[in-house]
C-alpha atoms as a PDB file:
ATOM      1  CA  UNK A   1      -6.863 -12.849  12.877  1.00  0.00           C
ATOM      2  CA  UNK A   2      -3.445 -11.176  12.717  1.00  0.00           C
ATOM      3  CA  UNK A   3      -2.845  -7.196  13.013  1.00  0.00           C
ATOM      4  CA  UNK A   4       0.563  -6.315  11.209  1.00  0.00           C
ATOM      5  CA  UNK A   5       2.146  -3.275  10.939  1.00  0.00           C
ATOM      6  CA  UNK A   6       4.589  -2.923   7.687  1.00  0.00           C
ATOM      7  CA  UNK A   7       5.812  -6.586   8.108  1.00  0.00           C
ATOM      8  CA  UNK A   8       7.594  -6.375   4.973  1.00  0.00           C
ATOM      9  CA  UNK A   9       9.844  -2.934   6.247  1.00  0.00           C
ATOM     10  CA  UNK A  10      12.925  -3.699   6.226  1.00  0.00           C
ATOM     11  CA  UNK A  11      13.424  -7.152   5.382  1.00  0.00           C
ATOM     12  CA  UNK A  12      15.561  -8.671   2.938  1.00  0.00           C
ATOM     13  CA  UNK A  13      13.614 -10.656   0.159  1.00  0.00           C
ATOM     14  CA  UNK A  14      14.227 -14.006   0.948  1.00  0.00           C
ATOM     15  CA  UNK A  15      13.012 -13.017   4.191  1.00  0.00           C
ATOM     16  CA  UNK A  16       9.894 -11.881   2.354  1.00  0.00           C
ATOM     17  CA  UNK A  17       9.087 -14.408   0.629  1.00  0.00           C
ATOM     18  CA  UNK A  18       9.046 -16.784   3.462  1.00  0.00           C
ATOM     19  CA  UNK A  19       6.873 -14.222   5.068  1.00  0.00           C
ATOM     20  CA  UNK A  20       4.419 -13.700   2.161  1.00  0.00           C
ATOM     21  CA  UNK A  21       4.108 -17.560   1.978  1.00  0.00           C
ATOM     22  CA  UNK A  22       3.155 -18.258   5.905  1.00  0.00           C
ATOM     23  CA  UNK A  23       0.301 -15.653   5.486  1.00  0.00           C
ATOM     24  CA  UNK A  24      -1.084 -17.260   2.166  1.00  0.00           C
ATOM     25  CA  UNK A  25      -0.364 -20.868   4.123  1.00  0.00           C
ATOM     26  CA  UNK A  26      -2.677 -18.639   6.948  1.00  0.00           C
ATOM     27  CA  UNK A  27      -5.278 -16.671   4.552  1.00  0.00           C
ATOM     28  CA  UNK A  28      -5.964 -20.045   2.804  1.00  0.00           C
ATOM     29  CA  UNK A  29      -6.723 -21.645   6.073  1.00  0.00           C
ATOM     30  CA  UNK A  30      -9.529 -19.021   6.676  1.00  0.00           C
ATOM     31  CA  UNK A  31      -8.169 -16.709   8.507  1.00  0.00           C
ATOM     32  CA  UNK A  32      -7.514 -13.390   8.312  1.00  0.00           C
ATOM     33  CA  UNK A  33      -4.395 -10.909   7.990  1.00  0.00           C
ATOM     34  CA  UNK A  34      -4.812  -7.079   8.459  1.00  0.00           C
ATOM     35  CA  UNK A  35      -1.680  -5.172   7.686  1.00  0.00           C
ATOM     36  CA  UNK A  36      -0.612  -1.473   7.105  1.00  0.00           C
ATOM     37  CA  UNK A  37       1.625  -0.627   4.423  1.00  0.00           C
ATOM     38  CA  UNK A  38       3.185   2.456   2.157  1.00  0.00           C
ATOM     39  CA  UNK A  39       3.365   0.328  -1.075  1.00  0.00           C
ATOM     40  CA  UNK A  40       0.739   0.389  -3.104  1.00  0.00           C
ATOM     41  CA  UNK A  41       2.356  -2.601  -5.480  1.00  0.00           C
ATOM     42  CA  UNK A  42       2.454  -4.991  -2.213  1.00  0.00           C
ATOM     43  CA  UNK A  43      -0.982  -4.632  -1.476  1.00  0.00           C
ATOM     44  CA  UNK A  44      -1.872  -5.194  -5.102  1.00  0.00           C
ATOM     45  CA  UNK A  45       0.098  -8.588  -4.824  1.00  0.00           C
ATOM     46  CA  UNK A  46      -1.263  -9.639  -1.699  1.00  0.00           C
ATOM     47  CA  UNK A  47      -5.060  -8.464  -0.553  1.00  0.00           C
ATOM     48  CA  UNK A  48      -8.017  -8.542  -1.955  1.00  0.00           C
ATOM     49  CA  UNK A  49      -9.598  -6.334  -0.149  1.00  0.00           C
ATOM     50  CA  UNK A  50      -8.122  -2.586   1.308  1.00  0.00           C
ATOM     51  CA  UNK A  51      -8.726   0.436   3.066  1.00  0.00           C
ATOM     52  CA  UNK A  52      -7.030   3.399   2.464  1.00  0.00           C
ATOM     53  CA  UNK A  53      -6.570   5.820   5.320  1.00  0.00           C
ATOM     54  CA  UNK A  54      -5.611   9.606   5.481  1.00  0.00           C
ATOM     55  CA  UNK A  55      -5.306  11.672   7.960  1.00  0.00           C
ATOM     56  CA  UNK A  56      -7.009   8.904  10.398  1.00  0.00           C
ATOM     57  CA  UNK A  57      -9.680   8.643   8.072  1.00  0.00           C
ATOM     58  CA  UNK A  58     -11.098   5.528   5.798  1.00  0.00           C
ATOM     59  CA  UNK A  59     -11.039   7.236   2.445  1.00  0.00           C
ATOM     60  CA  UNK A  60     -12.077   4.041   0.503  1.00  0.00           C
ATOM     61  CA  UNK A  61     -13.115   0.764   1.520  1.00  0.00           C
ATOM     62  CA  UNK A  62     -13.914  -2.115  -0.620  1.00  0.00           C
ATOM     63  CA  UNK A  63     -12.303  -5.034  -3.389  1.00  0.00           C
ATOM     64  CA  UNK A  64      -9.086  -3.773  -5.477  1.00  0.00           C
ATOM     65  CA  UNK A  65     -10.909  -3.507  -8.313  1.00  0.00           C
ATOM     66  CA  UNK A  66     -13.544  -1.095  -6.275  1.00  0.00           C
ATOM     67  CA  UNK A  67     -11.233   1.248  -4.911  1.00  0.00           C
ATOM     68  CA  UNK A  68      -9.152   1.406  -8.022  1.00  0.00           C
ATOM     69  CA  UNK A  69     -12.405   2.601  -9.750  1.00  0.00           C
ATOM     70  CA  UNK A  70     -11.144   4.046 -13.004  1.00  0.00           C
ATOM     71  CA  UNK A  71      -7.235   4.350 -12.069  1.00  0.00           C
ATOM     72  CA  UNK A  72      -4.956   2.434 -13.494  1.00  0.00           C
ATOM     73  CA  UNK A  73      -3.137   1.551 -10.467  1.00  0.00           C
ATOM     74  CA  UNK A  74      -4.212   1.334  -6.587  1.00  0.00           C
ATOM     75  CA  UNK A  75      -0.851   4.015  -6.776  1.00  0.00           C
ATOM     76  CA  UNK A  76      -2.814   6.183  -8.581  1.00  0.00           C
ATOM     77  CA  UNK A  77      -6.005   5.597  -6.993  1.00  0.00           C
ATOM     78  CA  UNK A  78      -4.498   6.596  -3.653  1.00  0.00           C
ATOM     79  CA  UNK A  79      -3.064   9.745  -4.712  1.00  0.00           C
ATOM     80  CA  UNK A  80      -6.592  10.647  -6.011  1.00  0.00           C
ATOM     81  CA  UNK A  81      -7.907   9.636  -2.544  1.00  0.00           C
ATOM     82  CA  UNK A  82      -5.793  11.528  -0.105  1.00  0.00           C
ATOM     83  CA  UNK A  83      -5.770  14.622  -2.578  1.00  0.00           C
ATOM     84  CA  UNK A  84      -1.770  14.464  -4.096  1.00  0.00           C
ATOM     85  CA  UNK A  85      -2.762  13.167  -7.944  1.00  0.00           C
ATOM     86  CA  UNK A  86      -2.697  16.577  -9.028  1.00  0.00           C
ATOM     87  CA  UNK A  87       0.116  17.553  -7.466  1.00  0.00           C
ATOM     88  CA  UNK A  88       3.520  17.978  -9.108  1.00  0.00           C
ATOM     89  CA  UNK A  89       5.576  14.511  -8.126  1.00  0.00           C
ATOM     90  CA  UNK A  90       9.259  16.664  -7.647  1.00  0.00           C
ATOM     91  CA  UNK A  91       7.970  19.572  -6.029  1.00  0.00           C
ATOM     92  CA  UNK A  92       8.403  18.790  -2.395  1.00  0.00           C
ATOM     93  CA  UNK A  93      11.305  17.756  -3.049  1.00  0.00           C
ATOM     94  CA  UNK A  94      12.861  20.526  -4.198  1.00  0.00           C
ATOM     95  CA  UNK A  95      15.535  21.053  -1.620  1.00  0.00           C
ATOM     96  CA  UNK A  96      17.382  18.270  -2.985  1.00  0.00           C
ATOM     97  CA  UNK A  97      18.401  19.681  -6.250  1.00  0.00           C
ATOM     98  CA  UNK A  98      20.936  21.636  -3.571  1.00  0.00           C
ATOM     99  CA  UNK A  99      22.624  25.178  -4.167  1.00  0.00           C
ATOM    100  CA  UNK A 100      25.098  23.685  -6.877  1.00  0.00           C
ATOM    101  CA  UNK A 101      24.880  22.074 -10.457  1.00  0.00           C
END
């Protein structure tokens, strides 16, 4: 079993790919790969099975398709999950509309 943390962060994507091949060479060996990431579309491409965390709590556990529920996107499920779907997307960011226009 491997434990990664964000082992895509960073890395240029021919780098990736090499990466993203040696786990499926791993995963399809029967093993297993845990790893932590922001982006939703990664883990889309690359598990089949996720759990998303908040606030050091397990929100959801389960297949893509289970913690996607009725979303249209494990993006949008996640928002739901950790309480920011309703939330306006640019208002946090307000500060960078600066003084001038």
């Amino acid at each position: 079993m491997l434990f990664l943390d964000e082992p895509f962060e960073g890395v240029d994507p021919v780098s990736a790919q090499t990466i993203r091949g040696v786990l499926e060479r791993y995963t399809a060996s029967g093993a297993t790969v845990v790893f932590s990431s922001h982006v939703m579309e990664l883990v889309e491409s690359l598990c089949d099975w996720v759990a998303v965390m908040a606030a050091g709590r397990i929100r959801a556990t389960g297949t893509l398709a289970e913690v996607r529920g009725g979303a249209a996107s494990l993006q949008e499920a996640f928002l739901e999950l950790v309480g920011a779907g309703g939330r306006d997307a640019g208002s946090d960011l307000d500060w960078l509309g600066g003084g001038s226009r």
